[in-house]
PDB file of N, CA and C in Angstrom:
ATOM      1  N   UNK A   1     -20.189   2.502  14.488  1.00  0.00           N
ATOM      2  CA  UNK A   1     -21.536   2.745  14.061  1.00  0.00           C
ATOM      3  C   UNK A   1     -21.817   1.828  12.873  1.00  0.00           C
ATOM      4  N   UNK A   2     -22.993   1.093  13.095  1.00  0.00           N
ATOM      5  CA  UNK A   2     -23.334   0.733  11.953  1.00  0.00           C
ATOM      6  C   UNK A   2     -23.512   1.597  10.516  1.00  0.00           C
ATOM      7  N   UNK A   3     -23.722   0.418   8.921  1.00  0.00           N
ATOM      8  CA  UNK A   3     -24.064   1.106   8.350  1.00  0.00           C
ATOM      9  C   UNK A   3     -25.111   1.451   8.241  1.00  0.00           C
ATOM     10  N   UNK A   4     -26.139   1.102   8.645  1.00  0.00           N
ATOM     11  CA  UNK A   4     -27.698   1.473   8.011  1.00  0.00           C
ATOM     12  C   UNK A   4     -28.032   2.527   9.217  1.00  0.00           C
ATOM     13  N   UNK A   5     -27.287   2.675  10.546  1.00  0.00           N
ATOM     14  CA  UNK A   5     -27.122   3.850  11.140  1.00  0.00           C
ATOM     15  C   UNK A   5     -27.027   5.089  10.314  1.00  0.00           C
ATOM     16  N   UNK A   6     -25.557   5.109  10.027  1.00  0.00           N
ATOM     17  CA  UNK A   6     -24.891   6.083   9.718  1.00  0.00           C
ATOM     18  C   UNK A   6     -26.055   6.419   8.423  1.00  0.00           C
ATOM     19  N   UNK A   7     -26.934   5.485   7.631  1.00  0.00           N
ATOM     20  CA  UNK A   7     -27.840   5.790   6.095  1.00  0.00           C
ATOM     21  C   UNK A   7     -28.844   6.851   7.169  1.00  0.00           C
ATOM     22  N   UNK A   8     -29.187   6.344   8.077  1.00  0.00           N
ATOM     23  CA  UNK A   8     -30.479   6.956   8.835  1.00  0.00           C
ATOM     24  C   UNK A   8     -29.733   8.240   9.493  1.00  0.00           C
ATOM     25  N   UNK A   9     -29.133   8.091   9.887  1.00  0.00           N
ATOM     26  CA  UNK A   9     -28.449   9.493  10.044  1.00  0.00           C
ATOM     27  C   UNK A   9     -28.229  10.558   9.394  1.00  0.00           C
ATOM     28  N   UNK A  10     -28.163  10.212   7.813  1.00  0.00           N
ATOM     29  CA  UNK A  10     -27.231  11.452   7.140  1.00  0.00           C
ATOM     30  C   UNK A  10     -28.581  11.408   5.688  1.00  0.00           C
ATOM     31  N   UNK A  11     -29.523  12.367   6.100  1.00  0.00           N
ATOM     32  CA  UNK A  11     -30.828  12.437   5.615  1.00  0.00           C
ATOM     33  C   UNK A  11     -30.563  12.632   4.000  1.00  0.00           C
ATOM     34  N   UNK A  12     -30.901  11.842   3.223  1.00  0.00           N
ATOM     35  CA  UNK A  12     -30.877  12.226   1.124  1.00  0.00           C
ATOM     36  C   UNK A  12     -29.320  11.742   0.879  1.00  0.00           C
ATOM     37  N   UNK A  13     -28.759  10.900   1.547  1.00  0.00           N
ATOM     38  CA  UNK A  13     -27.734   9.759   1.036  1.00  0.00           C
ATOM     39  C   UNK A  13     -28.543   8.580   0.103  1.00  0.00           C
ATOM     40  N   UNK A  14     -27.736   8.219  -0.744  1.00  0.00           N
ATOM     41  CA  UNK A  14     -28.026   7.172  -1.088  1.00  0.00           C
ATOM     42  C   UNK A  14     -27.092   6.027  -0.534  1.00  0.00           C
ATOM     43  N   UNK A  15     -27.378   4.890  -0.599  1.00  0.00           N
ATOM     44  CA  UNK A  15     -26.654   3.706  -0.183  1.00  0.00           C
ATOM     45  C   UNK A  15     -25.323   3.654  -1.196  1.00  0.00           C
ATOM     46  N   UNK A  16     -25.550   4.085  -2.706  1.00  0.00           N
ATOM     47  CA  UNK A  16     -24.545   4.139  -3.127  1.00  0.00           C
ATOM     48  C   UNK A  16     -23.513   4.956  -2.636  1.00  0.00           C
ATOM     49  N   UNK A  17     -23.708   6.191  -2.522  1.00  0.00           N
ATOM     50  CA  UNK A  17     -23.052   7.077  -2.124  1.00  0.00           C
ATOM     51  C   UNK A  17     -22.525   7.125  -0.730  1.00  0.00           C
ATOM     52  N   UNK A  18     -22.996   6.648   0.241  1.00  0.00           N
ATOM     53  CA  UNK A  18     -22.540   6.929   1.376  1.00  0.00           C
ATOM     54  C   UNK A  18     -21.275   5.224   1.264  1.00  0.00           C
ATOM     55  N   UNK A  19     -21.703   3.909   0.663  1.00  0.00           N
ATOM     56  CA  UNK A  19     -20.396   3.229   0.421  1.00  0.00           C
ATOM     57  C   UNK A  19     -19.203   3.676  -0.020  1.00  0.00           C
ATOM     58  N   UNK A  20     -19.485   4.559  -1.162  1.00  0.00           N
ATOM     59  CA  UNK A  20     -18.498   5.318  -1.863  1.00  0.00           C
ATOM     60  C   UNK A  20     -17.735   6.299  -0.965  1.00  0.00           C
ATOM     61  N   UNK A  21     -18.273   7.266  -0.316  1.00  0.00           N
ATOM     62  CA  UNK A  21     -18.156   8.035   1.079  1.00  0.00           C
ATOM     63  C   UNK A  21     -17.344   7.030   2.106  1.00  0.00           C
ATOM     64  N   UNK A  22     -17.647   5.959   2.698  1.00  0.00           N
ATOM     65  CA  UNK A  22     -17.451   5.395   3.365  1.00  0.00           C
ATOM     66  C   UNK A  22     -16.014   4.617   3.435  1.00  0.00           C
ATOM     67  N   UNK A  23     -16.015   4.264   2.576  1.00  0.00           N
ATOM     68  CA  UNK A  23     -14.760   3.504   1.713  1.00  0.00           C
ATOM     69  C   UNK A  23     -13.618   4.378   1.502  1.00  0.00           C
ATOM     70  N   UNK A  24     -13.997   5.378   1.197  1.00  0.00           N
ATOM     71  CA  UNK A  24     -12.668   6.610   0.876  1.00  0.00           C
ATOM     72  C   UNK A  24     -12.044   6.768   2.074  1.00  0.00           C
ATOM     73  N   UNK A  25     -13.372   7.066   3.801  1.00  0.00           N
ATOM     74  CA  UNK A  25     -12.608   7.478   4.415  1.00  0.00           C
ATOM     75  C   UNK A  25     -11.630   6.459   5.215  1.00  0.00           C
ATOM     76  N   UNK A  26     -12.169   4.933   4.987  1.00  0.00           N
ATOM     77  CA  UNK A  26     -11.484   3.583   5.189  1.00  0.00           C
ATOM     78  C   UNK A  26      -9.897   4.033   4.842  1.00  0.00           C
ATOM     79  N   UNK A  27     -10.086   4.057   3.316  1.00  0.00           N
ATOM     80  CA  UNK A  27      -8.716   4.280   2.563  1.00  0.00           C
ATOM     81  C   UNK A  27      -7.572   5.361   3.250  1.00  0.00           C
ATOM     82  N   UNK A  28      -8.335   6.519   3.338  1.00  0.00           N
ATOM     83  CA  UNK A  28      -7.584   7.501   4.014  1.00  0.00           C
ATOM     84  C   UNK A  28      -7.132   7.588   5.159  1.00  0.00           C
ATOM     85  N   UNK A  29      -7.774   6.815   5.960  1.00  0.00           N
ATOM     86  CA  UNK A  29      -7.236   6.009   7.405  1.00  0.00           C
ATOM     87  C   UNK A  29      -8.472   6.647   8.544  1.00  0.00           C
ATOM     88  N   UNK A  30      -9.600   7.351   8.230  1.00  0.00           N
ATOM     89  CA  UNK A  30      -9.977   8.036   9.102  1.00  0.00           C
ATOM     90  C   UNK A  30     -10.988   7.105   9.769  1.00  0.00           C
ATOM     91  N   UNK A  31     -11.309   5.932   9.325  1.00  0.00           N
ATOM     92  CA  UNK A  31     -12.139   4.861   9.705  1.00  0.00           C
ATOM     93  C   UNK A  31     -11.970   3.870   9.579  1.00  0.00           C
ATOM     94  N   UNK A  32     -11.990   2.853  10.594  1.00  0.00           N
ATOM     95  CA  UNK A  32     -12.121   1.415   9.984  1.00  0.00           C
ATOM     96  C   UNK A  32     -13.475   0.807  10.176  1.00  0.00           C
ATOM     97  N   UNK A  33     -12.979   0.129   9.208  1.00  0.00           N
ATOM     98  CA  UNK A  33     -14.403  -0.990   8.337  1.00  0.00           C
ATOM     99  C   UNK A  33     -14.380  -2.807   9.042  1.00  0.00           C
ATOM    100  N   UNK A  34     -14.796  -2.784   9.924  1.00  0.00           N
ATOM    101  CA  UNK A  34     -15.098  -4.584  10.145  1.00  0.00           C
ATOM    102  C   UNK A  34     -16.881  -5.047   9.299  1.00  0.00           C
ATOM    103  N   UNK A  35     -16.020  -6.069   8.943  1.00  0.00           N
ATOM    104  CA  UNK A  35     -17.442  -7.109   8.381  1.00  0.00           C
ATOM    105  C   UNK A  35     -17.582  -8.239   9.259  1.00  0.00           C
ATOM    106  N   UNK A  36     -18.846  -8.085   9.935  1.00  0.00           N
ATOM    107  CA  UNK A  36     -19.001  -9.829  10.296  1.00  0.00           C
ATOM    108  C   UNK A  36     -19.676 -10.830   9.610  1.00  0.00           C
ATOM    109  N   UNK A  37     -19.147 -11.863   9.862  1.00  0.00           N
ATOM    110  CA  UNK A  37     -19.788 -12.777   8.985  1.00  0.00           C
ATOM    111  C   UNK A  37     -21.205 -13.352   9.235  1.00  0.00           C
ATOM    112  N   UNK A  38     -22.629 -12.548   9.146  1.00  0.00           N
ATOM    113  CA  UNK A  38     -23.448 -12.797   9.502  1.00  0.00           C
ATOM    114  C   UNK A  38     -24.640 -13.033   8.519  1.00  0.00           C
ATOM    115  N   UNK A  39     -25.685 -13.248   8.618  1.00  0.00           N
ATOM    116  CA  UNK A  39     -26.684 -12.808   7.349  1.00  0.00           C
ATOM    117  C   UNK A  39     -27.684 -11.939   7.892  1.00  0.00           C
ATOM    118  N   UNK A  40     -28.027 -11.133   7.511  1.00  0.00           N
ATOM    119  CA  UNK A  40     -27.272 -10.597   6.631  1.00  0.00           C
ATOM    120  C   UNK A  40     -25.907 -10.040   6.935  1.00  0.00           C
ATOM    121  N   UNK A  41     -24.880  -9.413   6.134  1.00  0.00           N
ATOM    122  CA  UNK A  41     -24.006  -9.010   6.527  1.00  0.00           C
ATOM    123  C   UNK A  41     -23.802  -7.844   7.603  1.00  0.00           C
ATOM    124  N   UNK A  42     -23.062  -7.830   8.493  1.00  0.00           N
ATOM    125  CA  UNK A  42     -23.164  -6.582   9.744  1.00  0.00           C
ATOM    126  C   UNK A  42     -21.573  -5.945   9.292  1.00  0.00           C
ATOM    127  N   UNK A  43     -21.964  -4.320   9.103  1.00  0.00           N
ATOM    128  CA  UNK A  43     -20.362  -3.714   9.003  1.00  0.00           C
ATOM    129  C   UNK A  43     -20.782  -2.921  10.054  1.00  0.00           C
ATOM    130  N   UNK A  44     -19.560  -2.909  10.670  1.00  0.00           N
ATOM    131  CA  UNK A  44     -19.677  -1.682  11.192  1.00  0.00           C
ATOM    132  C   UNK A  44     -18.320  -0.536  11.064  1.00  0.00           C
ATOM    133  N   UNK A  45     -18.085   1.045  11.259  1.00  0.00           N
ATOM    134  CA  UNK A  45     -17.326   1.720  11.120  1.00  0.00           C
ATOM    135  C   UNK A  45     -17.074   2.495  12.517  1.00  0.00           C
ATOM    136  N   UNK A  46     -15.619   2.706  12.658  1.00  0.00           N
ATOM    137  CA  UNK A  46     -15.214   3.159  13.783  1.00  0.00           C
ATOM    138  C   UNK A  46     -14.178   3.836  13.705  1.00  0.00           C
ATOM    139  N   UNK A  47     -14.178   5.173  14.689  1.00  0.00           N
ATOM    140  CA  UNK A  47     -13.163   5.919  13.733  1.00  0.00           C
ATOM    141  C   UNK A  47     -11.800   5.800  14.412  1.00  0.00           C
ATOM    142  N   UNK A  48     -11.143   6.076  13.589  1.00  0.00           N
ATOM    143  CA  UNK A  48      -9.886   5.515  13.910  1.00  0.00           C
ATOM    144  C   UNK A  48      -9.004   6.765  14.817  1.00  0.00           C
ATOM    145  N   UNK A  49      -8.088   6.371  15.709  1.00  0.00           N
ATOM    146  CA  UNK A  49      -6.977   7.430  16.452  1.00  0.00           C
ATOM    147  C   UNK A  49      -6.964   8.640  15.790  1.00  0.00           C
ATOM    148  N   UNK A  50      -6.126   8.329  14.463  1.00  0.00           N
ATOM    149  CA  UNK A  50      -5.504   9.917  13.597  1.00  0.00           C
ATOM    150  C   UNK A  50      -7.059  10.402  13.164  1.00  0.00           C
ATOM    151  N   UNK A  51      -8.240  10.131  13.184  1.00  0.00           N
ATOM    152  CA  UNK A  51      -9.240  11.037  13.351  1.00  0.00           C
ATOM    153  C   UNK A  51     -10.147  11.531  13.948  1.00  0.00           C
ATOM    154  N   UNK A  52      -9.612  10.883  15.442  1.00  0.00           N
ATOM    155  CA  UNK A  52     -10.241  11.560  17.144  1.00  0.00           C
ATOM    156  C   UNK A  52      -8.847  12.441  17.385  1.00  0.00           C
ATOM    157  N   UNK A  53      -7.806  12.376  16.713  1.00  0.00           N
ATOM    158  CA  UNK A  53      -6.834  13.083  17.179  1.00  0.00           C
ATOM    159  C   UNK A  53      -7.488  14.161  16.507  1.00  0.00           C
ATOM    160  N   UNK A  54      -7.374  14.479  15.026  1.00  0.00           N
ATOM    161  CA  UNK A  54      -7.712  15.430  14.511  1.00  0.00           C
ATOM    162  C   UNK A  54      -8.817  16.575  14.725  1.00  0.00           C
ATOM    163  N   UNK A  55      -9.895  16.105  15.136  1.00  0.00           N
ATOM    164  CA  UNK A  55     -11.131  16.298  15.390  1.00  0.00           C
ATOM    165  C   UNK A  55     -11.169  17.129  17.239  1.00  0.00           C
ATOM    166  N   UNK A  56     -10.275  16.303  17.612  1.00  0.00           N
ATOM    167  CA  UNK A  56      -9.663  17.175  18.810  1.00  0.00           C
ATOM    168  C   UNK A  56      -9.188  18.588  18.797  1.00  0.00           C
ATOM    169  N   UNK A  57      -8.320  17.848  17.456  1.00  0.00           N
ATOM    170  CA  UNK A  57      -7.237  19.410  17.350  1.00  0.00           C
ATOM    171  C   UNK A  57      -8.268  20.967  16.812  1.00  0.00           C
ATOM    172  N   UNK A  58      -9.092  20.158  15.720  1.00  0.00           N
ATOM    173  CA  UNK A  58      -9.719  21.456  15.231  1.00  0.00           C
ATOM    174  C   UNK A  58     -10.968  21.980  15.991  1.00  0.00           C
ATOM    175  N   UNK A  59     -11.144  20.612  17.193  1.00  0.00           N
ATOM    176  CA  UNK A  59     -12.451  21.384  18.182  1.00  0.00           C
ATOM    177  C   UNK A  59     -11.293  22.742  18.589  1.00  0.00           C
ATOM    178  N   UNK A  60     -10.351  22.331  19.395  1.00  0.00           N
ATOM    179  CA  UNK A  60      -9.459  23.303  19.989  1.00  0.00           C
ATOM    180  C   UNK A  60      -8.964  25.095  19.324  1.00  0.00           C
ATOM    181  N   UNK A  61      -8.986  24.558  18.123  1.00  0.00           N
ATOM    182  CA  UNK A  61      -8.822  25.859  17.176  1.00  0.00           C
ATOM    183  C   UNK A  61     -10.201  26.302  17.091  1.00  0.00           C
ATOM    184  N   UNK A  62     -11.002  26.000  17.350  1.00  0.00           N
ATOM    185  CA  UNK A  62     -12.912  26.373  16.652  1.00  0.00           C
ATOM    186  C   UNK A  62     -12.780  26.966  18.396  1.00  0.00           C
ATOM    187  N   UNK A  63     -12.321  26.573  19.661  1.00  0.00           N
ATOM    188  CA  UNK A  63     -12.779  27.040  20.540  1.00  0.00           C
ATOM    189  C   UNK A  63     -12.157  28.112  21.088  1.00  0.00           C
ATOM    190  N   UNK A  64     -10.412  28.175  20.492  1.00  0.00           N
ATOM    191  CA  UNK A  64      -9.672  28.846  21.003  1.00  0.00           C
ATOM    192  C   UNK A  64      -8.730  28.801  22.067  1.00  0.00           C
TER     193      UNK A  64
END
């Protein structure tokens, strides 16, 4: 997903904040971050294995 997606998506973010947001979950492994080299710049975020795994696991517990 892009970023200016994910801004339009997540209603009373700021741009600061959702980088800040964004970046953490980079760090933590739950997303990765590509930049292309474009102008303007294009990122996009995609989530990574260990957090479609996860997200699996706790649909499964939420469903039973």
């Amino acid at each position: 997903m892009r970023f200016n997606e994910m801004r339009r998506t997540i209603n009373g973010i700021s741009q600061r904040m959702l980088t800040l947001y964004s970046r953490g979950l980079e760090r933590d492994g739950l997303v990765t971050r590509t930049v292309f080299p474009t102008i303007p710049p294009r990122v996009d975020y995609e989530l990574t294995e260990v957090r479609a795994h996860a997200a699996r696991a706790l649909e499964r517990l939420r469903t039973g």
